[in-house]
Protein backbone atom coordinates (compact mmCIF):
# COMPACT_ATOMS: atom_id res chain seq x y z
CA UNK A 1 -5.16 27.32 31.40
CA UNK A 2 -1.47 25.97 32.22
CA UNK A 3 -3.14 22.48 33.02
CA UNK A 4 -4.75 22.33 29.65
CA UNK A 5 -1.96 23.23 28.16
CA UNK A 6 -0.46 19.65 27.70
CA UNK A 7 -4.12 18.16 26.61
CA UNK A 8 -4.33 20.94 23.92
CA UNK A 9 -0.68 20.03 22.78
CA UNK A 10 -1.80 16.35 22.87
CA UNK A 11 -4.68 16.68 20.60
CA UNK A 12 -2.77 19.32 18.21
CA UNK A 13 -0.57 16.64 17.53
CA UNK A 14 -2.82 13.46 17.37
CA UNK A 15 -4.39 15.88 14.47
CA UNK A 16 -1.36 16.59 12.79
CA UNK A 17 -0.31 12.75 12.81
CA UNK A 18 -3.44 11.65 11.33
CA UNK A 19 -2.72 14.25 8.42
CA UNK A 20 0.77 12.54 7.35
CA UNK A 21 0.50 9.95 5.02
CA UNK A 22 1.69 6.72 5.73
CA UNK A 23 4.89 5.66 5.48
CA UNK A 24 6.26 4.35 2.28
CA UNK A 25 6.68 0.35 2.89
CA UNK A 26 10.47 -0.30 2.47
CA UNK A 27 12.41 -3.16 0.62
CA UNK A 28 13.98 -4.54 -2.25
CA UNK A 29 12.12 -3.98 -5.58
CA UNK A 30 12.10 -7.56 -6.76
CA UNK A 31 10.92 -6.97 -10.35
CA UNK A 32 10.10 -4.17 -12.69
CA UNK A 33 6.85 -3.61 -13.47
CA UNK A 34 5.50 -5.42 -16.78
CA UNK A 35 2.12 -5.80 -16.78
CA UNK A 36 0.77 -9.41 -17.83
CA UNK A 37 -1.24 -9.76 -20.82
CA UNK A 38 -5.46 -10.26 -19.42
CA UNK A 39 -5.21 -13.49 -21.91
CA UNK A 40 -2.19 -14.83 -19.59
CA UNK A 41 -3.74 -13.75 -16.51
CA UNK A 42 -6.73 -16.17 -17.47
CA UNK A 43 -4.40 -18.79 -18.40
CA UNK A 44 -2.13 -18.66 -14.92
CA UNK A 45 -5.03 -18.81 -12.64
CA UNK A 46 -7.27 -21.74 -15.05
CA UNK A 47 -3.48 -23.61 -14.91
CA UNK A 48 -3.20 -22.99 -11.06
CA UNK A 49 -6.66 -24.66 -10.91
CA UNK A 50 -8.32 -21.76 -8.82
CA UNK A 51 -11.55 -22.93 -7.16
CA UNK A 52 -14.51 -20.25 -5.89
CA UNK A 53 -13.59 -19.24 -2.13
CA UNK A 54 -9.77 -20.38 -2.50
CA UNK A 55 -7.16 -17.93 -1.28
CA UNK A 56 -4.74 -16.63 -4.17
CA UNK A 57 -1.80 -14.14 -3.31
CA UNK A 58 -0.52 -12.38 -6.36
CA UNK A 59 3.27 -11.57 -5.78
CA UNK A 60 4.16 -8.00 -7.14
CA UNK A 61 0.90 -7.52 -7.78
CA UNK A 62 1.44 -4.86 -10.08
CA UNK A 63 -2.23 -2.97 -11.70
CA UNK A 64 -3.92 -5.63 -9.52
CA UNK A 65 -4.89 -7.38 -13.17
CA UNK A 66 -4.57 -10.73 -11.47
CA UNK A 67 -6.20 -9.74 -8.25
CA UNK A 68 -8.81 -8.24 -9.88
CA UNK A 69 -9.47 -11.20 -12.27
CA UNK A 70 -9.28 -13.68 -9.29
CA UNK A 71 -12.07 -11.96 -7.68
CA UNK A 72 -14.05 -11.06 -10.36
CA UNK A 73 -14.38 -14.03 -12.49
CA UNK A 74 -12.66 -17.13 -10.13
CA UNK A 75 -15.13 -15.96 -6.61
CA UNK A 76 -11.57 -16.19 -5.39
CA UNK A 77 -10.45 -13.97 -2.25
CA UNK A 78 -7.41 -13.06 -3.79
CA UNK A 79 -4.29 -10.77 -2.55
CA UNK A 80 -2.14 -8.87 -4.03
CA UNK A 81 1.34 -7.60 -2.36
CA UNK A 82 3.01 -4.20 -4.02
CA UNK A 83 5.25 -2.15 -2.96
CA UNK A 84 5.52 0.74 -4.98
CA UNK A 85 2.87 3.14 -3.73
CA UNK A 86 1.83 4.39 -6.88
CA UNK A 87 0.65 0.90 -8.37
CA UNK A 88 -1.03 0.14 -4.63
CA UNK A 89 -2.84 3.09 -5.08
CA UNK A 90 -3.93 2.54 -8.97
CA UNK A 91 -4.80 -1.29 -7.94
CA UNK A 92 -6.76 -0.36 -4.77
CA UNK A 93 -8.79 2.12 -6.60
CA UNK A 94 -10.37 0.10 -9.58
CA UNK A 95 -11.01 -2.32 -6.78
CA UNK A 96 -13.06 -0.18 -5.09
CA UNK A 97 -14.45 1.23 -8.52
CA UNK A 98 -15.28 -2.37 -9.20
CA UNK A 99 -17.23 -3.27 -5.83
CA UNK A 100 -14.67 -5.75 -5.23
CA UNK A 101 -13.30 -4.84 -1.42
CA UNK A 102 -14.89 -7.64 0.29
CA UNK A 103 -13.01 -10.36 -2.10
CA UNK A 104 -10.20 -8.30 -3.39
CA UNK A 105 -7.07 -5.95 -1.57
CA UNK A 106 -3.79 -5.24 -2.27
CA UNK A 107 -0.76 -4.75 0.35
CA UNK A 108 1.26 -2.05 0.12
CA UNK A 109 4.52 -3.89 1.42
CA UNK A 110 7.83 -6.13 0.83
CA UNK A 111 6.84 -9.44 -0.45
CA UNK A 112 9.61 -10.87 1.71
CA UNK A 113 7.81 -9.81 4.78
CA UNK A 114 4.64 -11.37 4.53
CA UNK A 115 3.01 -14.49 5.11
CA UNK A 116 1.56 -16.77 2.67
CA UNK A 117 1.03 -20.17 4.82
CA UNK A 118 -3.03 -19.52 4.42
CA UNK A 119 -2.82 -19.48 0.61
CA UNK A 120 -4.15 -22.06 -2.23
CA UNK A 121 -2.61 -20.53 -4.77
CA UNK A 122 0.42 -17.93 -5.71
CA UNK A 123 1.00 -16.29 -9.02
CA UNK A 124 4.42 -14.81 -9.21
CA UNK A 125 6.10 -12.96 -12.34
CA UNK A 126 9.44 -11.77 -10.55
CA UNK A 127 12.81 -11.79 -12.56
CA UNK A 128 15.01 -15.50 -11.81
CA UNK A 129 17.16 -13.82 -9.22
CA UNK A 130 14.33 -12.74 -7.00
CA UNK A 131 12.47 -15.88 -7.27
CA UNK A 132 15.68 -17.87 -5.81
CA UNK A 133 15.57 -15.05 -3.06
CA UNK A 134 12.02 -15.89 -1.69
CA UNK A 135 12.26 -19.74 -2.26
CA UNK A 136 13.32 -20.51 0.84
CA UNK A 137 10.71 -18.09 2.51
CA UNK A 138 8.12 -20.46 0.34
CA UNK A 139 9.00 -23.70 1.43
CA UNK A 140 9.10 -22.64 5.28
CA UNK A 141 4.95 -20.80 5.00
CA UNK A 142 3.41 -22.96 2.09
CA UNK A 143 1.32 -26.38 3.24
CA UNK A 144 1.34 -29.05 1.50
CA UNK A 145 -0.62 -29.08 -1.70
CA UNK A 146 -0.60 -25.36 -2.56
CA UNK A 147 -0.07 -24.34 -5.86
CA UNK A 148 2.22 -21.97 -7.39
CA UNK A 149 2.28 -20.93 -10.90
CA UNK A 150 5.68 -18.81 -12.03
CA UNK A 151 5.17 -16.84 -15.03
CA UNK A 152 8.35 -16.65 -17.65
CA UNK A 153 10.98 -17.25 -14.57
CA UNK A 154 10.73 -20.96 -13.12
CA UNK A 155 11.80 -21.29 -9.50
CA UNK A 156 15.30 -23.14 -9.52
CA UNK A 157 15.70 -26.09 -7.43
CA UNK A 158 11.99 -27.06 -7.91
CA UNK A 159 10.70 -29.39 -10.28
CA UNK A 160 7.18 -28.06 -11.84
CA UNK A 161 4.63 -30.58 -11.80
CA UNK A 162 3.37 -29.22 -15.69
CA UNK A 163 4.59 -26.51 -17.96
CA UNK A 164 2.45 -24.30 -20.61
CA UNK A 165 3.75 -22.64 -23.17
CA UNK A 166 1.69 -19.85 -24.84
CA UNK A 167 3.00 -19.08 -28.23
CA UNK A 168 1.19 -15.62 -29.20
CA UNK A 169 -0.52 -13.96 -26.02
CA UNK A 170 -2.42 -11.76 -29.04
CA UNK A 171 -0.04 -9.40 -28.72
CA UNK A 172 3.03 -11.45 -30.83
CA UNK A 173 4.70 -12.08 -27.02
CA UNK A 174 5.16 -15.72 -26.05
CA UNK A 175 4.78 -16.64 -22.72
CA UNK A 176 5.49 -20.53 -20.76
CA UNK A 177 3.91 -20.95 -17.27
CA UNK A 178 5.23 -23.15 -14.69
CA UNK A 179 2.79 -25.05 -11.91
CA UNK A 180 4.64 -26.01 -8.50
CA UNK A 181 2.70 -27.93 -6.18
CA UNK A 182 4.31 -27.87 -2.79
């Protein structure tokens, strides 16, 4: 009985360690959460020029609108990165409720620790101040030609290659999109 003792603890606390819930990812919230209008979501990834089987990562992906959308309409494998848990958790679920694993996730984690070198296209709507703070991140993991379209918030010290402006997003907001190309 004594010799079993420590395999019994063991396994006790392998089980109770699978019952905790992940840790919450840590980092600086880079934006608050302001979901995109579905009309601007179209327009961000038709102005980013996503292709069928491209790779798009959606910075603070928010509801996963643009994840989703990517997937479900572009044959995109799209990413999202989140780190509040609550919006992970919202996103992940109406991707699974959609059928949409194998093409669509969402990371619950710090955009700043992440890497982005295999991507086609990102879609970012962070404030001006956190878009200065992951520029230099960008120009170290993105190859040449990728895409990035900045909604609202350009990124300073870049020069976009167009700019859209969206007058009424139906909802009396306007809106002007900005397309890097690294």
């Amino acid at each position: 009985m004594i010799r079993r003792l420590p395999l019994v603890l063991s396994l006790f606390m392998l089980a109770v360690s699978a019952q905790e819930p992940a840790p919450k990812p840590s980092g600086e919230k880079l934006a608050p959460y302001y979901p995109t209008p579905e009309s601007v979501v179209d327009r961000m990834l038709k102005f980013g020029g996503l292709k069928k089987g491209e790779k798009i990562f959606d910075l603070g992906s928010g509801d996963g609108r643009v994840v989703i959308m990517a997937a479900q309409q572009f044959k995109a494998e799209a990413v999202g990165i989140e780190l509040d848990q609550d919006l992970y958790k919202q996103s992940t679920d109406r991707i699974k409720s959609l059928g949409l694993e194998k093409h669509a996730r969402i990371i619950n984690g710090d955009i700043t620790q992440q890497d982005f070198s295999s991507a086609n296209l990102l879609t970012v709507y962070l404030l001006p101040n956190s878009n200065e703070k992951i520029r230099p991140m960008l120009e170290k993991q993105l190859k040449k030609g990728t895409r990035v379209v900045a909604h609202d918030f350009m990124f300073k010290g870049w020069t976009a290659d167009k700019e859209e402006h969206i007058p009424d997003d139906g909802e009396g907001r306007s809106h002007t999109l900005y397309l890097y190309i690294r």
